[in-house]
C-alpha atoms as a PDB file:
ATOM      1  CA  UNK A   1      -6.745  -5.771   0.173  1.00  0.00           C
ATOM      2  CA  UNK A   2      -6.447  -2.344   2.269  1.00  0.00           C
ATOM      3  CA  UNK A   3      -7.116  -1.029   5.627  1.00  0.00           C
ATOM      4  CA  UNK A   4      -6.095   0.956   8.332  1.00  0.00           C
ATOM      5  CA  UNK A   5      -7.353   1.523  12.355  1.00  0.00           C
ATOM      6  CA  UNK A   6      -7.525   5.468  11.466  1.00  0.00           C
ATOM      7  CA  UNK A   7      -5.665   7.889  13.433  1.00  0.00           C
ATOM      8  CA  UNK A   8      -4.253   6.980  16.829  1.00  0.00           C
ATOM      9  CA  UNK A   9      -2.448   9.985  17.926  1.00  0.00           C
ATOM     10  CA  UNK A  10       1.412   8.482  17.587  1.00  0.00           C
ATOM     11  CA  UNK A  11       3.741   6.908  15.902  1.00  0.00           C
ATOM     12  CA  UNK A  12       4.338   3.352  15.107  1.00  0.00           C
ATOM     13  CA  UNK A  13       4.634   2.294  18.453  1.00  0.00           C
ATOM     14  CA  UNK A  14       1.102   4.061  19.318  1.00  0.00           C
ATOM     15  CA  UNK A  15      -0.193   4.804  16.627  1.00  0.00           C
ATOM     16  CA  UNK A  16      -2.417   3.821  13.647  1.00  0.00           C
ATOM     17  CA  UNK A  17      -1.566   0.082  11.661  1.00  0.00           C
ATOM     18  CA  UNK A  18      -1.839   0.879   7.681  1.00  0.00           C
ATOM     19  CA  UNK A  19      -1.732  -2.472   5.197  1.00  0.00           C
ATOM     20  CA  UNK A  20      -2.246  -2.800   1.744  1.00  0.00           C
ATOM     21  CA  UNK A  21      -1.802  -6.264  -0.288  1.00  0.00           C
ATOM     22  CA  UNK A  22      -1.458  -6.461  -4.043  1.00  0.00           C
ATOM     23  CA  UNK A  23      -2.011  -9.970  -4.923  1.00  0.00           C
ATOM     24  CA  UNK A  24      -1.229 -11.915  -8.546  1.00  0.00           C
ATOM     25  CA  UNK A  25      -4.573 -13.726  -9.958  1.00  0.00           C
ATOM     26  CA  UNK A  26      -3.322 -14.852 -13.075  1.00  0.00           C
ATOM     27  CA  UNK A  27       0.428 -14.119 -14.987  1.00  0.00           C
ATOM     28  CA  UNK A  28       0.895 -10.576 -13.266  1.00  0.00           C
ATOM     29  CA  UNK A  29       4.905 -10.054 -14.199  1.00  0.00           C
ATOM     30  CA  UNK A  30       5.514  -8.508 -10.697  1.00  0.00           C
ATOM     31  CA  UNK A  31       8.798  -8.014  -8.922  1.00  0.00           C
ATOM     32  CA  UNK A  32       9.088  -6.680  -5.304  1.00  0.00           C
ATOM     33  CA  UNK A  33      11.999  -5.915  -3.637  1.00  0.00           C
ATOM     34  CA  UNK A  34      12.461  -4.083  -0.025  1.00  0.00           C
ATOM     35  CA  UNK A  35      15.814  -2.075   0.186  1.00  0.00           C
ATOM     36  CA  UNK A  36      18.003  -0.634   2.982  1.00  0.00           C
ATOM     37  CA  UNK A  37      20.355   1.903   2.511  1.00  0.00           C
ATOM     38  CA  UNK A  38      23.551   2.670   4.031  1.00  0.00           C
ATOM     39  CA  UNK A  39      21.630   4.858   6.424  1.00  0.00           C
ATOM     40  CA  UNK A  40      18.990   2.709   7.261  1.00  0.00           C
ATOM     41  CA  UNK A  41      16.136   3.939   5.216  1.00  0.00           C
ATOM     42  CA  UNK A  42      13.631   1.394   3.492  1.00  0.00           C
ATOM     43  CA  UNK A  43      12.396   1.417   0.277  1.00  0.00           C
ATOM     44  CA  UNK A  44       9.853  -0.785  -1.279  1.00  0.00           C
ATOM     45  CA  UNK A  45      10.211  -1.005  -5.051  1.00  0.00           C
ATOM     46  CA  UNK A  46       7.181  -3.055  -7.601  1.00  0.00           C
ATOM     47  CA  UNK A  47       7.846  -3.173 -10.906  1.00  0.00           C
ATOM     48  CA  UNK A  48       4.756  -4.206 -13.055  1.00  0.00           C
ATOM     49  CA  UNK A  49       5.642  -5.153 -17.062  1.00  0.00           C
ATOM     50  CA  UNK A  50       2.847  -5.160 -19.394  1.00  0.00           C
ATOM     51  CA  UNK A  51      -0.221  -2.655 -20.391  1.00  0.00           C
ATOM     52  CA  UNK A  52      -2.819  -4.088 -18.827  1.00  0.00           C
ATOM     53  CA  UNK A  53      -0.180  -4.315 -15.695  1.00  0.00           C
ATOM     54  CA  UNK A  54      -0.556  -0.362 -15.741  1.00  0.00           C
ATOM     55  CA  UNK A  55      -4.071  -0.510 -15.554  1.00  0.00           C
ATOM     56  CA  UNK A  56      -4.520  -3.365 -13.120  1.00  0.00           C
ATOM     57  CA  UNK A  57      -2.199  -1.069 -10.595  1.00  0.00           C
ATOM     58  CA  UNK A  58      -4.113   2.090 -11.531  1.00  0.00           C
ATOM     59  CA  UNK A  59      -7.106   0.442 -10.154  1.00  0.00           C
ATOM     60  CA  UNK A  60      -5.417  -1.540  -7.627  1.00  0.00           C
ATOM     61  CA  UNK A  61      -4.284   2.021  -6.553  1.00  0.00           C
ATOM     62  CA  UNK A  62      -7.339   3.654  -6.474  1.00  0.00           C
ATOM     63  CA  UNK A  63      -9.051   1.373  -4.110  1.00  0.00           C
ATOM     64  CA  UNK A  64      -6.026   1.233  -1.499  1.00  0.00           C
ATOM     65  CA  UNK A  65      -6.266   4.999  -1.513  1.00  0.00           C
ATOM     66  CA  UNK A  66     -10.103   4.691  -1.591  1.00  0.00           C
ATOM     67  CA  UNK A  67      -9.819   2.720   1.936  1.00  0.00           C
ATOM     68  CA  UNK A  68      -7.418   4.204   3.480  1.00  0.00           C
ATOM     69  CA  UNK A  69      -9.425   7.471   3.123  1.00  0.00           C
ATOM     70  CA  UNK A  70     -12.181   6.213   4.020  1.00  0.00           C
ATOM     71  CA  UNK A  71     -10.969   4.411   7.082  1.00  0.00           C
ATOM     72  CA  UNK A  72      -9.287   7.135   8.101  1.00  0.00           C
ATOM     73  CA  UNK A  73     -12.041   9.593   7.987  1.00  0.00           C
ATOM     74  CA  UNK A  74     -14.233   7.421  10.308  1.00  0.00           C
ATOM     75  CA  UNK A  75     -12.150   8.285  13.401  1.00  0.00           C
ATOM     76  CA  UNK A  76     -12.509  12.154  12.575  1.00  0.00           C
ATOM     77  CA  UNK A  77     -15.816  12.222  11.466  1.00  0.00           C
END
């Protein structure tokens, strides 16, 4: 699941909403973990084991970017 309100002209406060959900629908082995570090910066870390884990994600991937181009696009176009 992907989408995205396109460009709004600002930053978080203003600006556009972006979400993408990667959801297990079998016996993904998936680990997720959101970081902070000393500074303050996030990071989001997924760690997929398992081949057809790589090509679930590929795919998975390609459709988030997929959407978010396309959703994007539709404000500019």
């Amino acid at each position: 699941e992907a989408g995205t309100n396109g460009y709004q002209g600002g930053d978080g406060g203003h600006g556009s909403r972006t979400y993408f959900r990667i959801k297990d629908l079998a016996s993904t082995e998936m680990d997720v973990h959101v970081t902070r570090d000393k500074f303050g910066s996030e990071c989001l870390e997924v760690t997929l084991g398992g081949d057809c884990e790589l090509e679930t994600i590929i795919t998975a991937l390609k459709f988030i970017t997929k959407v978010l181009e396309d959703g994007s696009k539709e404000v500019h176009d």
